[in-house]
C-alpha atoms as a PDB file:
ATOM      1  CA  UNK A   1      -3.804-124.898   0.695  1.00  0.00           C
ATOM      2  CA  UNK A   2      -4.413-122.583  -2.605  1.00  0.00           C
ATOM      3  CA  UNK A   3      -8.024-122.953  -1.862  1.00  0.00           C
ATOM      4  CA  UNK A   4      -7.532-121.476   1.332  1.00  0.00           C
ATOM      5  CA  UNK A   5      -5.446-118.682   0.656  1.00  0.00           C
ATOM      6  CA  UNK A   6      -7.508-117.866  -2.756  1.00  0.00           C
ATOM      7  CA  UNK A   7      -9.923-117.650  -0.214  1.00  0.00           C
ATOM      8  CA  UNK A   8      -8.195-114.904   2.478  1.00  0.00           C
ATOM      9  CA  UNK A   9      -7.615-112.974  -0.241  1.00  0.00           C
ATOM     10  CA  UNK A  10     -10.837-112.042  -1.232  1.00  0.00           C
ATOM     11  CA  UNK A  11     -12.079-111.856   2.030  1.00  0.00           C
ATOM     12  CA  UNK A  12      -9.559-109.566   2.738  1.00  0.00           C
ATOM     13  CA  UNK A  13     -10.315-107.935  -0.768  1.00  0.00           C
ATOM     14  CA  UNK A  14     -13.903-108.075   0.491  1.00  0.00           C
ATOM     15  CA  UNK A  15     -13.383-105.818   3.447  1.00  0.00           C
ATOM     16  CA  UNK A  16     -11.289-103.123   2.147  1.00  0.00           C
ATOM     17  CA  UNK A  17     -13.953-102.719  -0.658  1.00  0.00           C
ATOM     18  CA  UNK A  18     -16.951-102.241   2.230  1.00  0.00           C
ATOM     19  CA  UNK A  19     -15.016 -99.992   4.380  1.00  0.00           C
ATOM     20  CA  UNK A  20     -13.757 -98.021   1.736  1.00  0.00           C
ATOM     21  CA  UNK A  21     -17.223 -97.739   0.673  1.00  0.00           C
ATOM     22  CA  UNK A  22     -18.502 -97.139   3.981  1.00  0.00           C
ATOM     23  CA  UNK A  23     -19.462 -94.232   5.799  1.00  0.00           C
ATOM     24  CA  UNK A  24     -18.066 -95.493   9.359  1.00  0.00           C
ATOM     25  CA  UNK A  25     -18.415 -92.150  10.981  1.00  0.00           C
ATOM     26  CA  UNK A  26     -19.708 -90.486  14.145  1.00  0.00           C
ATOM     27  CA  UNK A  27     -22.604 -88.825  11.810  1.00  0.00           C
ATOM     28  CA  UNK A  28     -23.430 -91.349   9.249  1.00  0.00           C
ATOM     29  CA  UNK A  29     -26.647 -92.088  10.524  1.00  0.00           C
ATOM     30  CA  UNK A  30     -27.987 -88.785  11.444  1.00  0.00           C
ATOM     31  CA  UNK A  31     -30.613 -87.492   9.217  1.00  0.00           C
ATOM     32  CA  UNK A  32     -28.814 -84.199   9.297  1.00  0.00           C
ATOM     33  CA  UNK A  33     -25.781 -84.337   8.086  1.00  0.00           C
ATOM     34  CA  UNK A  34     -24.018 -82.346   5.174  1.00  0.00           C
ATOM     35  CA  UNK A  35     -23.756 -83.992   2.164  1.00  0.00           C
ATOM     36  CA  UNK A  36     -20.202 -82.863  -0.165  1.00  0.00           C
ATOM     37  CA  UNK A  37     -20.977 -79.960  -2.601  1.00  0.00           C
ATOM     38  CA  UNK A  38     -19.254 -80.585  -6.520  1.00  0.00           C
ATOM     39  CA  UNK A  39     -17.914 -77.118  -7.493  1.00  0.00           C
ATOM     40  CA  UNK A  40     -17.787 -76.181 -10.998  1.00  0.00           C
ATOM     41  CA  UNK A  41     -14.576 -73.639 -11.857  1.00  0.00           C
ATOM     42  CA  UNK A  42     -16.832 -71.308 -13.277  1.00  0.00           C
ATOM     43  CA  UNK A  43     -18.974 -70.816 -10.674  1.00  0.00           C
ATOM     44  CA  UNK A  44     -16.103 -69.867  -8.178  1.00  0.00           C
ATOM     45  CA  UNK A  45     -15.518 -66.748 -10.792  1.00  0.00           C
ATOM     46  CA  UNK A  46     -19.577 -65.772 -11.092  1.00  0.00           C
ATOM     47  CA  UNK A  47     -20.944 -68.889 -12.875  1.00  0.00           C
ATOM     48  CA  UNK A  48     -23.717 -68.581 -15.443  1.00  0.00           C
ATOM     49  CA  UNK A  49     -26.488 -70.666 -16.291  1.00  0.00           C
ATOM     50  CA  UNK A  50     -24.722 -73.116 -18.192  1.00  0.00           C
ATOM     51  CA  UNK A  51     -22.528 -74.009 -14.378  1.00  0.00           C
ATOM     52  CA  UNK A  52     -25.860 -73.474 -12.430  1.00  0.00           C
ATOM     53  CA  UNK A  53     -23.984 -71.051 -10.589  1.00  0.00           C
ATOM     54  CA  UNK A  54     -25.755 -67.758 -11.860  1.00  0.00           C
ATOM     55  CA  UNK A  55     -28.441 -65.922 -14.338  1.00  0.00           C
ATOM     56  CA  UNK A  56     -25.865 -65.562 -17.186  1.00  0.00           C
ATOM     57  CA  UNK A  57     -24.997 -61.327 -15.515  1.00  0.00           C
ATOM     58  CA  UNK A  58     -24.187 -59.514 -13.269  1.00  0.00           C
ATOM     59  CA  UNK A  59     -26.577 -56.974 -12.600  1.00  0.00           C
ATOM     60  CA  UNK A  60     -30.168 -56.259 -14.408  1.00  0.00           C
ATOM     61  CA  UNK A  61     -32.329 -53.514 -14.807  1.00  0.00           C
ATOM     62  CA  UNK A  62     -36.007 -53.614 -16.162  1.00  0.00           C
ATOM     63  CA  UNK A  63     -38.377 -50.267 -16.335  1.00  0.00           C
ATOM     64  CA  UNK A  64     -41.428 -50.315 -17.994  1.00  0.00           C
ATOM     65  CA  UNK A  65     -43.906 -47.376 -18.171  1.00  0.00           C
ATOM     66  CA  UNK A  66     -48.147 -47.894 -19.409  1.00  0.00           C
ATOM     67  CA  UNK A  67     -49.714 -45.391 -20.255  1.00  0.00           C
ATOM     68  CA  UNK A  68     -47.168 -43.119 -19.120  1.00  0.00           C
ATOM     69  CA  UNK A  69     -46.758 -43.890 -15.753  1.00  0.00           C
ATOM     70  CA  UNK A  70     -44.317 -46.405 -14.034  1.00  0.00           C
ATOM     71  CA  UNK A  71     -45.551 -50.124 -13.716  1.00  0.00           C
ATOM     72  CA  UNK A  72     -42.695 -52.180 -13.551  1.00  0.00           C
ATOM     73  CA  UNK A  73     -39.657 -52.082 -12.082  1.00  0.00           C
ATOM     74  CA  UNK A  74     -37.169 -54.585 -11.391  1.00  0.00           C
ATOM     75  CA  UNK A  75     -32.968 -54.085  -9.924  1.00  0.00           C
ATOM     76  CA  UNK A  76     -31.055 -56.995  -9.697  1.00  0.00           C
ATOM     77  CA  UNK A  77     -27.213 -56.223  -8.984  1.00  0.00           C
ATOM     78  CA  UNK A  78     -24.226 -58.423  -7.891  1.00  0.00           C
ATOM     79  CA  UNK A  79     -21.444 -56.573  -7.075  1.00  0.00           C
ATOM     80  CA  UNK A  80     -19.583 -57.117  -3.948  1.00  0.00           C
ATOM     81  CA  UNK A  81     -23.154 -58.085  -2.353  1.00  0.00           C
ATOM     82  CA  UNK A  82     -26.430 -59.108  -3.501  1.00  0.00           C
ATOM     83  CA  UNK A  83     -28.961 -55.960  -4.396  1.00  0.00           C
ATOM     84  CA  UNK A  84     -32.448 -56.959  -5.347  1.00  0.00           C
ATOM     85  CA  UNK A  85     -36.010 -54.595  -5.406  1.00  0.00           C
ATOM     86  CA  UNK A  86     -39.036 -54.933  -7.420  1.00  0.00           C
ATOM     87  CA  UNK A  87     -42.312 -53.324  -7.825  1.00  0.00           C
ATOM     88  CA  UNK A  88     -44.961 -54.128 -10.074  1.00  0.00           C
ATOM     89  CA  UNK A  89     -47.500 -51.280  -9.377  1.00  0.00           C
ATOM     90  CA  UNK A  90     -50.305 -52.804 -11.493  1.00  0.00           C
ATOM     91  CA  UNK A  91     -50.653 -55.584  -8.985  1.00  0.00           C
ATOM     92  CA  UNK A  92     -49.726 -53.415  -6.298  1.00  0.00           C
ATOM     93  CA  UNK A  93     -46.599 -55.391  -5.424  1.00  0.00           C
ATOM     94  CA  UNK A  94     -43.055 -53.776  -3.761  1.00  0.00           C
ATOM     95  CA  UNK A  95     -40.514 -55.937  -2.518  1.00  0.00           C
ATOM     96  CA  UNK A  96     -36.667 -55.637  -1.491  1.00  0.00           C
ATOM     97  CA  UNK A  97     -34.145 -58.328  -0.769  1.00  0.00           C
ATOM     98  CA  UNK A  98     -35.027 -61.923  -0.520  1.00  0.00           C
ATOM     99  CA  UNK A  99     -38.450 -61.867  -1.395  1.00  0.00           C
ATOM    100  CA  UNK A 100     -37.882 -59.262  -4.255  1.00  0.00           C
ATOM    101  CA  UNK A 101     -35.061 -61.946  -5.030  1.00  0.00           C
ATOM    102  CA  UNK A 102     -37.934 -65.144  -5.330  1.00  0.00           C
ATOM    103  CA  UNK A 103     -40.170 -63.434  -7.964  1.00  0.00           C
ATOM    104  CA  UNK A 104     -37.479 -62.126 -10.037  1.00  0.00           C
ATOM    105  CA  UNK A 105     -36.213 -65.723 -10.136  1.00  0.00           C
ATOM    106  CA  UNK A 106     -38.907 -66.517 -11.417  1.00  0.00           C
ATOM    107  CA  UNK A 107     -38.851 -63.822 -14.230  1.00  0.00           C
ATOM    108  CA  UNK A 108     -35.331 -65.007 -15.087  1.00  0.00           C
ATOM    109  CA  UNK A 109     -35.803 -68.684 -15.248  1.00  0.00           C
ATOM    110  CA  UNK A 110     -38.437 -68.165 -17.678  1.00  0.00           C
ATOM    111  CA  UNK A 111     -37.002 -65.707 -19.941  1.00  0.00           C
ATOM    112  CA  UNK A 112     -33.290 -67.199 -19.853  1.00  0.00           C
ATOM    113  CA  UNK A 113     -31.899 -64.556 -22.085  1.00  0.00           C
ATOM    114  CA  UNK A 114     -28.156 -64.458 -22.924  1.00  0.00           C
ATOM    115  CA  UNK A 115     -25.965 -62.308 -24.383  1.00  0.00           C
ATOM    116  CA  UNK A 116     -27.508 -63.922 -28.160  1.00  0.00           C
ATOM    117  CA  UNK A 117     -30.706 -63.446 -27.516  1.00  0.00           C
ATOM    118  CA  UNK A 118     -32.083 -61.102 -29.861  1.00  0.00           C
ATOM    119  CA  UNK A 119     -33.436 -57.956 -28.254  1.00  0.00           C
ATOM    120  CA  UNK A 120     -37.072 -57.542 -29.851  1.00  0.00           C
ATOM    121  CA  UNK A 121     -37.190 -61.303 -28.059  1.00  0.00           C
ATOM    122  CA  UNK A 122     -35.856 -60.053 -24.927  1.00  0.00           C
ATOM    123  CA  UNK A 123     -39.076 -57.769 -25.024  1.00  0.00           C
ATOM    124  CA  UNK A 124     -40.980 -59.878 -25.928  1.00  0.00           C
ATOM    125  CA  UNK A 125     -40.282 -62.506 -23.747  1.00  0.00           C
ATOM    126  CA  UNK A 126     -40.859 -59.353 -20.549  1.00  0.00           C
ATOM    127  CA  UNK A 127     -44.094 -58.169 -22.254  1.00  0.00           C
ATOM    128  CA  UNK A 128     -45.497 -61.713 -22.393  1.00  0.00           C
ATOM    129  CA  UNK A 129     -44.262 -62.274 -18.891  1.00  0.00           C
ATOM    130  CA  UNK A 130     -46.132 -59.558 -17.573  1.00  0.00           C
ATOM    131  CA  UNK A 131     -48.873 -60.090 -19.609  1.00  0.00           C
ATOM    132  CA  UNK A 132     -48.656 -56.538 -21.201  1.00  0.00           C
ATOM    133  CA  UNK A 133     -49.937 -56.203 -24.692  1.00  0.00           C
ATOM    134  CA  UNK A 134     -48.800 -51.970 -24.827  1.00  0.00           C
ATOM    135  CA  UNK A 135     -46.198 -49.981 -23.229  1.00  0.00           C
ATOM    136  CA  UNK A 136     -45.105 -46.288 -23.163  1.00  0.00           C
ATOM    137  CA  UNK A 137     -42.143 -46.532 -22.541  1.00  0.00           C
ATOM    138  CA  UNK A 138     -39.674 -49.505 -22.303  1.00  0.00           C
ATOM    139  CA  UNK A 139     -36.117 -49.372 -20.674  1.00  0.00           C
ATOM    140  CA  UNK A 140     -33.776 -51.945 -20.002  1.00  0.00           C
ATOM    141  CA  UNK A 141     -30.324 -52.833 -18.945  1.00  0.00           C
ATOM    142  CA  UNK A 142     -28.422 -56.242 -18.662  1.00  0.00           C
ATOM    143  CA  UNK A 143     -24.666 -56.421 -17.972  1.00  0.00           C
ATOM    144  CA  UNK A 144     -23.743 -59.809 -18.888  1.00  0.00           C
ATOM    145  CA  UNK A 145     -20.758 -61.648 -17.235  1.00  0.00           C
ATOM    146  CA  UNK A 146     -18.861 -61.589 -19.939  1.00  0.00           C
ATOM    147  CA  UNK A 147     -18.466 -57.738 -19.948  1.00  0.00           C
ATOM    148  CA  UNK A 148     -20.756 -57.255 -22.815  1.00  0.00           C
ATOM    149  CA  UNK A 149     -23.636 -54.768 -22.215  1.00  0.00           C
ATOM    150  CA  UNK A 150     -27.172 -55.525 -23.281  1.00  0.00           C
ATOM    151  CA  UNK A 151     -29.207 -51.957 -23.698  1.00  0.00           C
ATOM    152  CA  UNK A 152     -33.083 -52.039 -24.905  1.00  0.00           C
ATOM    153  CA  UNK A 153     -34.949 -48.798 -24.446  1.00  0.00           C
ATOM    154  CA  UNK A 154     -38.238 -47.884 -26.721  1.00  0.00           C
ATOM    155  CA  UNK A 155     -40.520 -45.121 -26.035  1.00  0.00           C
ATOM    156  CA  UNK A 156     -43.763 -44.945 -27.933  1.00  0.00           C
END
């Protein structure tokens, strides 16, 4: 008789284990359905690199001048909406919104520069980027979200 209910009991054990595990519902076997989303606390205020919610600020902006004339330039503002533009005139590139918004990802996730980051690196870093080797004139402006201000500018 122990045997037996020793038994039930982990059978019974058994089953609330696999259908608490389970995903018994209309949509669990359609290839299309949402998966849950973790939300990190910081990234409901802004985020920054650290929460994967965000570039570390809240708005960026990059001029650079060769030769005396403009080459680069590059917006990137959050404030109640998303405002993104870039133009690289030496390879004859102008772009707005989401497209403007792909290559300057790509400027930011390989510069990562925070508040820290020393700002004859922060040039550096854009100069290499951009494979410039001279400049005229060099202007930039980072407003971290934090509330501190980054503010680089170096004419030649």
């Amino acid at each position: 008789m122990r045997k037996l209910q020793l038994a039930g009991v982990v059978a019974l054990m058994g089953a609330w284990v696999l259908s608490g595990c389970g995903n018994m519902g209309n949509n669990a076997d359609k290839p299309n359905r949402e998966d849950a989303t973790l939300i990190h606390e910081k990234e409901k205020e802004g985020g920054s690199l650290e929460t994967g919610g965000g570039y570390g600020f809240t708005s960026f902006d990059l001029d650079i001048e060769v030769d005396g004339k403009d080459a680069i330039e590059a917006d990137y503002e959050i404030d109640k909406k998303l405002k993104v533009d870039y133009e690289n005139k030496l390879t004859n590139v102008k772009l707005t919104g989401t497209d403007a918004m792909n290559e300057i990802d790509k400027l930011f996730m390989d510069i990562l520069i925070t508040k820290d980051t020393p700002q004859q690196e922060v040039t550096d870093k854009i100069l290499k980027w951009y494979g410039l080797e001279a400049y005229s004139k060099f202007d930039l402006e980072v407003d971290f979200d934090d509330g501190t201000r980054l503010n680089i500018e170096d004419i030649k």
